[in-house]
C-alpha atoms as a PDB file:
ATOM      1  CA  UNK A   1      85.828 170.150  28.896  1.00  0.00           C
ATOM      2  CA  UNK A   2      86.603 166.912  26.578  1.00  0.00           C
ATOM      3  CA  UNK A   3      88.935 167.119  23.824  1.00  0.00           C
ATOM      4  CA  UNK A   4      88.070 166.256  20.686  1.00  0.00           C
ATOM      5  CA  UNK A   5      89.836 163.166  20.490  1.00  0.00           C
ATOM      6  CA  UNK A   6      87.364 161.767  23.523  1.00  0.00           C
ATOM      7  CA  UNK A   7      84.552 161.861  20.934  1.00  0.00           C
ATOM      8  CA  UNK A   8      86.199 159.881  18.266  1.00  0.00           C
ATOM      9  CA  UNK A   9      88.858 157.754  18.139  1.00  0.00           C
ATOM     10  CA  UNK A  10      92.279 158.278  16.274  1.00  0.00           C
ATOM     11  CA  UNK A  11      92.438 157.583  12.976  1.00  0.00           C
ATOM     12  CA  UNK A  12      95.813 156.157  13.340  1.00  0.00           C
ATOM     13  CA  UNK A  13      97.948 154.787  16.126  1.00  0.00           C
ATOM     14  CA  UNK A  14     101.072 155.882  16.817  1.00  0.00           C
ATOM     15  CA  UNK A  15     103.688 153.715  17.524  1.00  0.00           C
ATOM     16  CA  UNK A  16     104.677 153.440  21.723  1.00  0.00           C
ATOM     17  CA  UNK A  17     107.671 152.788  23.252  1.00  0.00           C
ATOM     18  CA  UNK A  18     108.627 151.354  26.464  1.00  0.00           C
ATOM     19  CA  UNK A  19     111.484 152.003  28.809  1.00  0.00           C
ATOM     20  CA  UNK A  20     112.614 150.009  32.030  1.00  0.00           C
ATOM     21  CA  UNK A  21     114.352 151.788  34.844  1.00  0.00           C
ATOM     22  CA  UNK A  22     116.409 150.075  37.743  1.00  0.00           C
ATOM     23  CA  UNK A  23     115.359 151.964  41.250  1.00  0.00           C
ATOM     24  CA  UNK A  24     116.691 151.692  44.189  1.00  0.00           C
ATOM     25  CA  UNK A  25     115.731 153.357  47.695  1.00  0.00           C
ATOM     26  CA  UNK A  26     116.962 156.654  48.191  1.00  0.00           C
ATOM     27  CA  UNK A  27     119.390 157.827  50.809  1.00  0.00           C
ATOM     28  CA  UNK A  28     118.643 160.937  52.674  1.00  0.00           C
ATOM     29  CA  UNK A  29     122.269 162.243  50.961  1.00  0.00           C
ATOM     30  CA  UNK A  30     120.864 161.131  47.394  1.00  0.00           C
ATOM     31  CA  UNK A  31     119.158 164.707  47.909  1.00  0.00           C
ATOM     32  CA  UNK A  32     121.997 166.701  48.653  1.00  0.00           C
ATOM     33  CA  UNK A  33     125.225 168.180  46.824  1.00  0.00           C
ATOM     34  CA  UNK A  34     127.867 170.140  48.418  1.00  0.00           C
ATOM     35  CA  UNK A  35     127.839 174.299  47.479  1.00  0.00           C
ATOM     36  CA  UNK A  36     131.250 175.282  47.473  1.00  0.00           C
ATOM     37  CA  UNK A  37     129.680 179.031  47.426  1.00  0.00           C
ATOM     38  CA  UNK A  38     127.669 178.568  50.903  1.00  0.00           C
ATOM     39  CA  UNK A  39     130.237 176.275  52.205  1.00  0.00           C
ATOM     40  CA  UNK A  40     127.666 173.552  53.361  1.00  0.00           C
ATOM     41  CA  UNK A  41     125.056 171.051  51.538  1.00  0.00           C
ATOM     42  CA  UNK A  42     121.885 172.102  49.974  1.00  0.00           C
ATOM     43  CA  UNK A  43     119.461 170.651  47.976  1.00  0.00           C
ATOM     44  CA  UNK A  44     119.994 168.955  45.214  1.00  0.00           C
ATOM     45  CA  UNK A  45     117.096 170.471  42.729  1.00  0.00           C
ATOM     46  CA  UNK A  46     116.391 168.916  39.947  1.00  0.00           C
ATOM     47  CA  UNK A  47     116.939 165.578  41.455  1.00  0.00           C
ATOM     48  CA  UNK A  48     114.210 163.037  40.209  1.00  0.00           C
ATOM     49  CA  UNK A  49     112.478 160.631  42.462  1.00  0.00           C
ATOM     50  CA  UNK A  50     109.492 157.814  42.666  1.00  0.00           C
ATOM     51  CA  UNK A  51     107.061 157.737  45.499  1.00  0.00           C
ATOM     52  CA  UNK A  52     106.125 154.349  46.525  1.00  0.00           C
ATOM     53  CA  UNK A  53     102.449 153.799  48.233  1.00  0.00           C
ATOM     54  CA  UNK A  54     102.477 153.141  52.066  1.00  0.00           C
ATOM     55  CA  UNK A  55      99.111 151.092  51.407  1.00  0.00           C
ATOM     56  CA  UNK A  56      99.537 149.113  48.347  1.00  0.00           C
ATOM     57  CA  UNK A  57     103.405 149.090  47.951  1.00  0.00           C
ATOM     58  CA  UNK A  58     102.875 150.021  44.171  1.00  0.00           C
ATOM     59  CA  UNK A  59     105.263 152.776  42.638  1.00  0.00           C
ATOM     60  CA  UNK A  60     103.915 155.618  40.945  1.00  0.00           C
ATOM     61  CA  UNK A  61     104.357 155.725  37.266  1.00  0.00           C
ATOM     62  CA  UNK A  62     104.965 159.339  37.319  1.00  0.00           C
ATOM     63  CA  UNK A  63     108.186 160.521  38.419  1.00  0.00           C
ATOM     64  CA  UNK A  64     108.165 163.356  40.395  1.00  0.00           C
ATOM     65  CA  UNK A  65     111.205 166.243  40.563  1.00  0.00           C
ATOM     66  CA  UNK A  66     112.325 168.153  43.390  1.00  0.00           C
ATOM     67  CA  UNK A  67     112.849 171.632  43.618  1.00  0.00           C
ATOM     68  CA  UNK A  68     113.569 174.126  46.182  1.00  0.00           C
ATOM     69  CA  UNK A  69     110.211 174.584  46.926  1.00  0.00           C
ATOM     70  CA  UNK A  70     108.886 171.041  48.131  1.00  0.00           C
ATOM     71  CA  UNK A  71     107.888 170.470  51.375  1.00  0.00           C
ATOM     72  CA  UNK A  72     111.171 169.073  53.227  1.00  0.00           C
ATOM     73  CA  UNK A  73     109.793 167.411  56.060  1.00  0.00           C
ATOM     74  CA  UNK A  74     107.395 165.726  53.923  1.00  0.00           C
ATOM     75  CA  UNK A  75     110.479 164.578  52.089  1.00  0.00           C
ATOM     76  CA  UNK A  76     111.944 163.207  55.230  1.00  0.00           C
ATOM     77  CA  UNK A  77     109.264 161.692  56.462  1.00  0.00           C
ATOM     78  CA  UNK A  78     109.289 159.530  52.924  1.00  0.00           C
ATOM     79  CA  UNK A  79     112.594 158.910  53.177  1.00  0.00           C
ATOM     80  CA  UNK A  80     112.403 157.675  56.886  1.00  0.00           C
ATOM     81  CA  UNK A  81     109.338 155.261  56.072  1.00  0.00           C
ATOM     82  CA  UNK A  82     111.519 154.198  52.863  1.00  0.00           C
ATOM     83  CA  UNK A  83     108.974 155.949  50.359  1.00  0.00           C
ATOM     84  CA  UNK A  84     111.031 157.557  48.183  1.00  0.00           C
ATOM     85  CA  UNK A  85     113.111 155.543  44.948  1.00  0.00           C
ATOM     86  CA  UNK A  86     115.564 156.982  42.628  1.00  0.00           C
ATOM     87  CA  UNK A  87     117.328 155.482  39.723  1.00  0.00           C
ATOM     88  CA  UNK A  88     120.018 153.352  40.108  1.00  0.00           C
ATOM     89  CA  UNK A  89     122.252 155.187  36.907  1.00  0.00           C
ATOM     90  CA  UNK A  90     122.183 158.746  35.674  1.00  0.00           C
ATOM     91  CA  UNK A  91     120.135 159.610  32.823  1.00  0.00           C
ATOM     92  CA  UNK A  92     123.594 161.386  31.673  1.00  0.00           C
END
């Protein structure tokens, strides 16, 4: 189903802003903190990422976020074919 605004154009524009973001490739230990609770490293959710395209080397404008229930050997796989970006600061 269309929206409404698909049948007629805004009446106004609002203003749009853009932001630039440094990436760099992620490390498989970009993904991981240390629980002091389970004694061992586990995933670091919440962790935001960029998927880069195996055919046409462009970067998807969409971030994606991971959370404990992605698929981890897909994750691996993107990290080990160098897939996967991250930014280079915090968003702190």
């Amino acid at each position: 189903m269309a929206t409404l605004t698909a049948f007629e154009p805004r009446p106004y524009v609002l203003p749009r802003q853009v932001a630039e973001i440094e990436l760099v490739q992620a490390l498989p230990e970009d993904f991981k903190v240390y629980s002091p609770f389970y004694k061992r490293d586990i995933l670091r959710v919440g962790m935001v990422y960029w998927l880069q395209s195996s055919v046409t080397g462009i970067i998807e404008q969409t971030p994606r976020r991971l959370t404990e229930y992605c698929n981890q050997d897909e994750l691996k796989e993107w990290l080990d074919l160098k897939m996967v970006w991250i930014a280079k600061n915090s968003f702190g």
